[in-house]
PDB file of N, CA and C in Angstrom:
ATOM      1  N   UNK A   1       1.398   4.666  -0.463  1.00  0.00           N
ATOM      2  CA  UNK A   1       1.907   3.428   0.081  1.00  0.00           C
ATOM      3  C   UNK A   1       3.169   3.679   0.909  1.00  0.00           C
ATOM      4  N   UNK A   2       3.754   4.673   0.301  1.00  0.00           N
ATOM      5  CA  UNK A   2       5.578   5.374   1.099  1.00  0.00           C
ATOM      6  C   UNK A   2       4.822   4.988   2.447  1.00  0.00           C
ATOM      7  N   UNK A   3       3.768   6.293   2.895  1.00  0.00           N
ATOM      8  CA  UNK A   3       3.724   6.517   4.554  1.00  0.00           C
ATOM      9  C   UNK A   3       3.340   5.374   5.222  1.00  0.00           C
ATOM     10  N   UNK A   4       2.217   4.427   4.293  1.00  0.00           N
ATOM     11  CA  UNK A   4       1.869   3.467   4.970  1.00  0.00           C
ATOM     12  C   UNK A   4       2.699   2.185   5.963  1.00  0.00           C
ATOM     13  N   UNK A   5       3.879   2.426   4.693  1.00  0.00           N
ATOM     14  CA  UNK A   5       5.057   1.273   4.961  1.00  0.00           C
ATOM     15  C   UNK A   5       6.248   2.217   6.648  1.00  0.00           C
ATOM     16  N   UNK A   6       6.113   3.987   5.839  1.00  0.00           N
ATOM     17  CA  UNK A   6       6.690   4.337   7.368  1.00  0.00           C
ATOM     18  C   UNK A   6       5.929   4.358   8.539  1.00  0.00           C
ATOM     19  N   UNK A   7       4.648   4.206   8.736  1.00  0.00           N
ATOM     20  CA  UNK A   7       3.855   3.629   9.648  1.00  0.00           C
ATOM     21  C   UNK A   7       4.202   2.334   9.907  1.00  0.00           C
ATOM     22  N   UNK A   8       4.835   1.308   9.370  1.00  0.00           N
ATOM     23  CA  UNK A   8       5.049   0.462   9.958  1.00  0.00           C
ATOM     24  C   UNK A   8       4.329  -1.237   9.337  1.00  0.00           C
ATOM     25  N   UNK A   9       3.275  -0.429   8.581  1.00  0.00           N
ATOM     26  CA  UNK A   9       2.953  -1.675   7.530  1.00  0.00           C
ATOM     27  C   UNK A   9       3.807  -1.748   6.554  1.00  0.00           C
ATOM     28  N   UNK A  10       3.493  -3.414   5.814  1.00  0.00           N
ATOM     29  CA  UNK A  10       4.143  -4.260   5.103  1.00  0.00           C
ATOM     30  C   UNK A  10       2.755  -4.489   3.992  1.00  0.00           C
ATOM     31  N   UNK A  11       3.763  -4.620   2.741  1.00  0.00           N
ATOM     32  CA  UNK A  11       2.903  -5.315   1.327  1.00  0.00           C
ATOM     33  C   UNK A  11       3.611  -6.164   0.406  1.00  0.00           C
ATOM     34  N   UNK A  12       2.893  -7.370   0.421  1.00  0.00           N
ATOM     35  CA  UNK A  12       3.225  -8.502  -0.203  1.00  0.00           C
ATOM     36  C   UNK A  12       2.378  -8.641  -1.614  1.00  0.00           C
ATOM     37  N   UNK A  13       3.053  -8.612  -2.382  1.00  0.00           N
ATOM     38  CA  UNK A  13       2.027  -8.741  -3.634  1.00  0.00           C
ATOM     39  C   UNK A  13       1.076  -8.339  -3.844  1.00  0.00           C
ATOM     40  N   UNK A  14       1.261  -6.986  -3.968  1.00  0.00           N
ATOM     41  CA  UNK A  14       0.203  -6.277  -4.376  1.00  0.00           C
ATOM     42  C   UNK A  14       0.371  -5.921  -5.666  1.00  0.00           C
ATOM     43  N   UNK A  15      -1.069  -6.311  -6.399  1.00  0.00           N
ATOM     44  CA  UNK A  15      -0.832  -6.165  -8.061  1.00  0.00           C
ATOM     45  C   UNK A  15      -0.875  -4.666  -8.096  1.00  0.00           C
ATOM     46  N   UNK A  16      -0.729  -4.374  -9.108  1.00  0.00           N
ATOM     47  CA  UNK A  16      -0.292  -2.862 -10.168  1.00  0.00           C
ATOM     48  C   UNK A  16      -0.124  -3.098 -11.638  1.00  0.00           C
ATOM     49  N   UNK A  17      -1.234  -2.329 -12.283  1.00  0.00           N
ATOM     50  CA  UNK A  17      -0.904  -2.051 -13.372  1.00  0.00           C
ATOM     51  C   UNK A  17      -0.718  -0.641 -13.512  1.00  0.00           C
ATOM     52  N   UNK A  18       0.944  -0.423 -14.600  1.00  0.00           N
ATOM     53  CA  UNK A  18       1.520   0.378 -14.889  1.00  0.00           C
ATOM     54  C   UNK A  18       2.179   0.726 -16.601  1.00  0.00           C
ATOM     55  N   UNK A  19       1.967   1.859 -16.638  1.00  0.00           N
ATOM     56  CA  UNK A  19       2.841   1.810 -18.141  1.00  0.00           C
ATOM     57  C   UNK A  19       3.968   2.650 -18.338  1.00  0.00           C
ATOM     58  N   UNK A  20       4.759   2.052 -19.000  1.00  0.00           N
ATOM     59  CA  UNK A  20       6.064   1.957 -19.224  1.00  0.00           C
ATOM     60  C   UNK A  20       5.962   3.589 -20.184  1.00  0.00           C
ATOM     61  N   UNK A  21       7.618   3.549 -19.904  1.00  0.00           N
ATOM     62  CA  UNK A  21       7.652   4.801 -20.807  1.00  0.00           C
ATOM     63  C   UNK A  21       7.728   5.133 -22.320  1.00  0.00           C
ATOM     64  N   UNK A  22       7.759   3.529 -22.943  1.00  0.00           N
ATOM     65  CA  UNK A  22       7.604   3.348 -24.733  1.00  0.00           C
ATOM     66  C   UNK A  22       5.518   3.361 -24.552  1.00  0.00           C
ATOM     67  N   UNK A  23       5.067   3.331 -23.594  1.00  0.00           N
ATOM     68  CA  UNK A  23       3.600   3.291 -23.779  1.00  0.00           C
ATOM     69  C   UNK A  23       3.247   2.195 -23.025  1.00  0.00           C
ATOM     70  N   UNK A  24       3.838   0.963 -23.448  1.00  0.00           N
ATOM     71  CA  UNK A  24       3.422  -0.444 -23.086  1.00  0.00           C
ATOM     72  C   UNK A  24       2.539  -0.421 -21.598  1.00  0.00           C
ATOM     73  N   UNK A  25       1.690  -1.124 -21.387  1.00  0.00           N
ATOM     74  CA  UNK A  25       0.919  -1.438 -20.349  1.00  0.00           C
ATOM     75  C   UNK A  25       1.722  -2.602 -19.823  1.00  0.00           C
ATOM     76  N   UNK A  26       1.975  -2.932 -18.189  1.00  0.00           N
ATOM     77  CA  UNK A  26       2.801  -3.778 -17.262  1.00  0.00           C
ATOM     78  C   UNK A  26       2.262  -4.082 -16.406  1.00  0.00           C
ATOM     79  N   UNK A  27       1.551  -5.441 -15.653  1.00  0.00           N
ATOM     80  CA  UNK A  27       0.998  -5.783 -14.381  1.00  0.00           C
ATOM     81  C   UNK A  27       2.519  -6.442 -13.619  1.00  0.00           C
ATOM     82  N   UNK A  28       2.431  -5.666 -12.781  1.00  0.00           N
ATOM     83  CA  UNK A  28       3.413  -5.687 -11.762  1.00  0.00           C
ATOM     84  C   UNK A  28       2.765  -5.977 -10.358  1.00  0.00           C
ATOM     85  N   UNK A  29       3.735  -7.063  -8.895  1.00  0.00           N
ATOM     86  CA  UNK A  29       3.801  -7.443  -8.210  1.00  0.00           C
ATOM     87  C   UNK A  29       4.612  -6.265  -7.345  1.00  0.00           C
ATOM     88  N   UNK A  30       4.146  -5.626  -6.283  1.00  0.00           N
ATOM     89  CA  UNK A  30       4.789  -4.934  -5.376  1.00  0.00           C
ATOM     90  C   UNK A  30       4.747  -5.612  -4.067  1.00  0.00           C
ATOM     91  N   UNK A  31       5.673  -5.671  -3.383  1.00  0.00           N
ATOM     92  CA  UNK A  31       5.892  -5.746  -2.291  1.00  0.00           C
ATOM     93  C   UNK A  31       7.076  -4.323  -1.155  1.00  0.00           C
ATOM     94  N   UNK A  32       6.518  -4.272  -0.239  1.00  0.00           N
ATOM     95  CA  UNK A  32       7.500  -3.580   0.783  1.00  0.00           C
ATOM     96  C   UNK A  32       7.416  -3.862   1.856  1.00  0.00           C
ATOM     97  N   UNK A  33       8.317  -3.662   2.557  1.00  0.00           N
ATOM     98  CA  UNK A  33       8.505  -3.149   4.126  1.00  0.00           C
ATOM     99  C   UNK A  33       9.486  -2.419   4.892  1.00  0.00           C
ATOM    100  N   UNK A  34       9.007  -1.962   5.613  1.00  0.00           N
ATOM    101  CA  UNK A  34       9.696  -1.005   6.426  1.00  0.00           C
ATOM    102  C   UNK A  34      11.098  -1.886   7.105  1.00  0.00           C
ATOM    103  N   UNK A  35      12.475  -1.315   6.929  1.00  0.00           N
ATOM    104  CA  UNK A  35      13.725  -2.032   8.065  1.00  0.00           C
ATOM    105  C   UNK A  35      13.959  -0.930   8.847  1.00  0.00           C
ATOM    106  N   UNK A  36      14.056  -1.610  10.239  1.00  0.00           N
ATOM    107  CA  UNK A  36      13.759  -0.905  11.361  1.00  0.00           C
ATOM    108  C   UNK A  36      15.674  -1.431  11.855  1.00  0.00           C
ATOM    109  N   UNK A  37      16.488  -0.059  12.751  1.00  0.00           N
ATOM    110  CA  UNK A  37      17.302  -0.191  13.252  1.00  0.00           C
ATOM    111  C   UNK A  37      17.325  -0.570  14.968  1.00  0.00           C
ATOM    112  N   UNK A  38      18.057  -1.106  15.524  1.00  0.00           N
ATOM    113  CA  UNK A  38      18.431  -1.935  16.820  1.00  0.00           C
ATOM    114  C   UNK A  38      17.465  -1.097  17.457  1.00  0.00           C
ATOM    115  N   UNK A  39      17.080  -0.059  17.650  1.00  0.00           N
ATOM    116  CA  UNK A  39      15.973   0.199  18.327  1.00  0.00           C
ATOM    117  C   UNK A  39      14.538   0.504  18.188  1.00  0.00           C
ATOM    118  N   UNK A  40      14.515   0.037  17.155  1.00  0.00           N
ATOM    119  CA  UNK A  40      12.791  -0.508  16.241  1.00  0.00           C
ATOM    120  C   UNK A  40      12.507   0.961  15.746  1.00  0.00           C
ATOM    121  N   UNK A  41      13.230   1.855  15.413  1.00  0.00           N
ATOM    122  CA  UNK A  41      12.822   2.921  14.375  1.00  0.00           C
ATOM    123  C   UNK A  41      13.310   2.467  13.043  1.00  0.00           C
ATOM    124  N   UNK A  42      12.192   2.586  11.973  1.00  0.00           N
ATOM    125  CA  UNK A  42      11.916   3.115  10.805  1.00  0.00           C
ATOM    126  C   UNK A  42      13.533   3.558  10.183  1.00  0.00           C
ATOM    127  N   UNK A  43      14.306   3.198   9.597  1.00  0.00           N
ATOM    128  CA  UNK A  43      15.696   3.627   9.146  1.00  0.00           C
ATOM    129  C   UNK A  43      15.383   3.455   7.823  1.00  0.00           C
ATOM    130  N   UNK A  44      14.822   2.921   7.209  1.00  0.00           N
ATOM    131  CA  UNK A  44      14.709   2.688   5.229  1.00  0.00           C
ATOM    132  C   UNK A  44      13.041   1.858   5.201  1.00  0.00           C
ATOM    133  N   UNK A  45      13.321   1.646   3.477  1.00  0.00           N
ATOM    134  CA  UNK A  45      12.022   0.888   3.403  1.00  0.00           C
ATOM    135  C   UNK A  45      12.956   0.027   2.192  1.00  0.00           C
ATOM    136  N   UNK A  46      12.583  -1.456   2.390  1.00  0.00           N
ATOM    137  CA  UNK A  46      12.594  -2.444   1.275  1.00  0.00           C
ATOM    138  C   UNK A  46      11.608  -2.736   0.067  1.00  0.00           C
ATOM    139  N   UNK A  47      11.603  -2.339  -1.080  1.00  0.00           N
ATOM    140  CA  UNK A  47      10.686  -2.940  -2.084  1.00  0.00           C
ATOM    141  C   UNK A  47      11.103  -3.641  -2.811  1.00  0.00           C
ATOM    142  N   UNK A  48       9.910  -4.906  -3.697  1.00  0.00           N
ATOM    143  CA  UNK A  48      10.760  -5.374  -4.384  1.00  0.00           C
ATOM    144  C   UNK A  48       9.639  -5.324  -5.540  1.00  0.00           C
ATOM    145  N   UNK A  49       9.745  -5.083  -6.948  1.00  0.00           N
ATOM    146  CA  UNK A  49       8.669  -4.708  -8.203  1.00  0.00           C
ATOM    147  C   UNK A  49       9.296  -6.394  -8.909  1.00  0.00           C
ATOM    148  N   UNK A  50       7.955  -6.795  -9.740  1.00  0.00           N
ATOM    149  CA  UNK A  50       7.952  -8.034 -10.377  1.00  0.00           C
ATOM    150  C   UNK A  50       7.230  -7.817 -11.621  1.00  0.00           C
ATOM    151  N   UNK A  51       7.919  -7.960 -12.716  1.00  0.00           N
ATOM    152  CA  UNK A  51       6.898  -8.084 -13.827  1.00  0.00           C
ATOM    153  C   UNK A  51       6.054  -9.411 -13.803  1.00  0.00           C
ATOM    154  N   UNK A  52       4.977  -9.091 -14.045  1.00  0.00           N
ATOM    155  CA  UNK A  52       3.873 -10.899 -13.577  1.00  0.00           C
ATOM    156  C   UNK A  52       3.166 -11.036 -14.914  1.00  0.00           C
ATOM    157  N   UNK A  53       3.310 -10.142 -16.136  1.00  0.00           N
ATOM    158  CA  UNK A  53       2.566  -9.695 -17.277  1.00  0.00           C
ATOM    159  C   UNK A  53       2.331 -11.406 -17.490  1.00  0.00           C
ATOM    160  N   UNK A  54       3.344 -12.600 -17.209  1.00  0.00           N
ATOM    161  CA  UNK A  54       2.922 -13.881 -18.407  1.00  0.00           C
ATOM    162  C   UNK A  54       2.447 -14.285 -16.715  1.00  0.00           C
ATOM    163  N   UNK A  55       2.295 -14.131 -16.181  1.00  0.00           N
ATOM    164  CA  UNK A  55       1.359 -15.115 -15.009  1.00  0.00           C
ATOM    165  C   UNK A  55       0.365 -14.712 -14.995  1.00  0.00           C
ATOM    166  N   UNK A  56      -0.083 -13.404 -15.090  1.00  0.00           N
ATOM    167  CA  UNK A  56      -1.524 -12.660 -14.940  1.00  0.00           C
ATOM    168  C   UNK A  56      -2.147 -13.188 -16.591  1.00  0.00           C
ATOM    169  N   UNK A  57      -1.413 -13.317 -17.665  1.00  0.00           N
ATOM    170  CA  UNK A  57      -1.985 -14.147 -19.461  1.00  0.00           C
ATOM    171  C   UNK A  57      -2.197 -15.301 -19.279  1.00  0.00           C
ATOM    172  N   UNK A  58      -1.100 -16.117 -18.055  1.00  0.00           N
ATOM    173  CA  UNK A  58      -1.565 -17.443 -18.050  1.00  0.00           C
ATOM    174  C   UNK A  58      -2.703 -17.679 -17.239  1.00  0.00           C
ATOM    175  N   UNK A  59      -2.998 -17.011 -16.262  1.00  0.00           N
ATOM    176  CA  UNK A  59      -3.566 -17.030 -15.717  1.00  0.00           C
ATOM    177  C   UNK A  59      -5.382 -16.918 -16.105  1.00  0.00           C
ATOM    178  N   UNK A  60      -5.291 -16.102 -17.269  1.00  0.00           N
ATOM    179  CA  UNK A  60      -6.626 -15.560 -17.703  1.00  0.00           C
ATOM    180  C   UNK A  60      -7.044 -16.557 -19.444  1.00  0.00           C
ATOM    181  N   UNK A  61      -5.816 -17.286 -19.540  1.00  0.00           N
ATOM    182  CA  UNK A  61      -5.795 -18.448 -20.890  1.00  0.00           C
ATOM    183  C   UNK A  61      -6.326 -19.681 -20.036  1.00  0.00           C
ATOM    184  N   UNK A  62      -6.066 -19.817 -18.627  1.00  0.00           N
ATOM    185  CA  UNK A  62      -6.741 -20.585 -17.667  1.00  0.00           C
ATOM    186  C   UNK A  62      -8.273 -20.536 -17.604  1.00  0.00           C
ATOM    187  N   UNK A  63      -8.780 -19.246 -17.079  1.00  0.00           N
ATOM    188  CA  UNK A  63     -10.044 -18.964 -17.106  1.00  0.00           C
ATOM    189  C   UNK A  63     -10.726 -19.504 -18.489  1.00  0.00           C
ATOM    190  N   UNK A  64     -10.520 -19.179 -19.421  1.00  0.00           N
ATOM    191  CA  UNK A  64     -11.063 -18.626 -20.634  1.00  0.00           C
ATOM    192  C   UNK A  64     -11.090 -20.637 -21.073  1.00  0.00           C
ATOM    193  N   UNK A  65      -9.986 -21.092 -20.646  1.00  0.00           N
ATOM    194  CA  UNK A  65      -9.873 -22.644 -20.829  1.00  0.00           C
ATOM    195  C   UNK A  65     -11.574 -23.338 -19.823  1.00  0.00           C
ATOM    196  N   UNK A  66     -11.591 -22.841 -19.452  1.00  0.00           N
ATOM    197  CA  UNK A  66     -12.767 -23.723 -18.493  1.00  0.00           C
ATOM    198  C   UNK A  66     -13.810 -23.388 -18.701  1.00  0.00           C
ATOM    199  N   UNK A  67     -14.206 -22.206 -19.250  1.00  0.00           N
ATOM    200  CA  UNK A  67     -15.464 -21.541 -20.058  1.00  0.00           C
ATOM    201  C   UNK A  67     -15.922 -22.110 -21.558  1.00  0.00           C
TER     202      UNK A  67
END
Protein backbone atom coordinates (compact mmCIF):
# COMPACT_ATOMS: atom_id res chain seq x y z
CA UNK A 1 0.00 0.00 0.00
CA UNK A 2 3.42 2.38 0.98
CA UNK A 3 4.18 2.50 -3.03
CA UNK A 4 0.73 2.68 -4.02
CA UNK A 5 0.08 5.88 -1.94
CA UNK A 6 3.86 7.10 -3.38
CA UNK A 7 2.38 6.65 -6.75
CA UNK A 8 0.07 9.01 -5.93
CA UNK A 9 -3.07 7.05 -4.85
CA UNK A 10 -5.25 7.64 -1.86
CA UNK A 11 -7.26 5.09 0.66
CA UNK A 12 -10.21 5.80 2.50
CA UNK A 13 -11.42 3.13 4.66
CA UNK A 14 -10.07 0.38 3.92
CA UNK A 15 -10.93 -2.46 6.34
CA UNK A 16 -8.05 -4.64 7.94
CA UNK A 17 -8.04 -7.21 10.11
CA UNK A 18 -5.07 -7.34 12.40
CA UNK A 19 -3.71 -8.82 15.62
CA UNK A 20 -2.40 -7.18 18.30
CA UNK A 21 0.59 -8.12 20.12
CA UNK A 22 -1.31 -9.73 23.49
CA UNK A 23 -2.88 -12.04 20.47
CA UNK A 24 -6.21 -10.21 20.28
CA UNK A 25 -7.74 -10.06 16.76
CA UNK A 26 -8.62 -6.00 15.60
CA UNK A 27 -10.75 -4.84 12.48
CA UNK A 28 -9.28 -1.69 11.69
CA UNK A 29 -10.18 1.30 9.23
CA UNK A 30 -7.10 2.54 7.15
CA UNK A 31 -6.93 5.39 5.35
CA UNK A 32 -3.87 7.34 3.47
CA UNK A 33 -2.58 9.74 1.24
CA UNK A 34 0.17 10.98 -0.24
CA UNK A 35 1.16 15.21 0.82
CA UNK A 36 2.67 16.59 -2.00
CA UNK A 37 5.05 19.88 -1.65
CA UNK A 38 4.47 23.42 -3.71
CA UNK A 39 5.59 21.60 -6.59
CA UNK A 40 3.33 18.46 -6.59
CA UNK A 41 6.15 16.00 -5.48
CA UNK A 42 5.43 13.27 -3.10
CA UNK A 43 7.22 14.84 0.32
CA UNK A 44 5.40 12.34 3.08
CA UNK A 45 2.40 10.16 3.29
CA UNK A 46 -0.66 10.78 5.78
CA UNK A 47 -2.39 7.75 7.52
CA UNK A 48 -4.88 7.55 9.75
CA UNK A 49 -5.70 3.64 11.61
CA UNK A 50 -9.30 3.31 13.41
CA UNK A 51 -10.29 0.66 15.64
CA UNK A 52 -14.03 -0.18 14.10
CA UNK A 53 -14.03 -3.69 16.23
CA UNK A 54 -17.81 -2.30 17.89
CA UNK A 55 -19.07 -1.01 14.39
CA UNK A 56 -18.05 -4.06 12.40
CA UNK A 57 -20.24 -6.29 16.03
CA UNK A 58 -22.82 -3.82 15.53
CA UNK A 59 -22.94 -4.12 12.45
CA UNK A 60 -23.18 -8.04 12.16
CA UNK A 61 -25.89 -8.00 15.60
CA UNK A 62 -27.73 -5.98 12.71
CA UNK A 63 -27.57 -8.71 10.19
CA UNK A 64 -28.20 -11.55 12.46
CA UNK A 65 -31.34 -9.12 13.80
CA UNK A 66 -33.17 -9.43 10.40
CA UNK A 67 -32.56 -13.15 9.88
Amino acid sequence: MRNRVLRGESFIGLGLRRQKRDGTQVNISFSAAPLCDSHGNIADIVGILADIIEQKRMVDELRYAKN
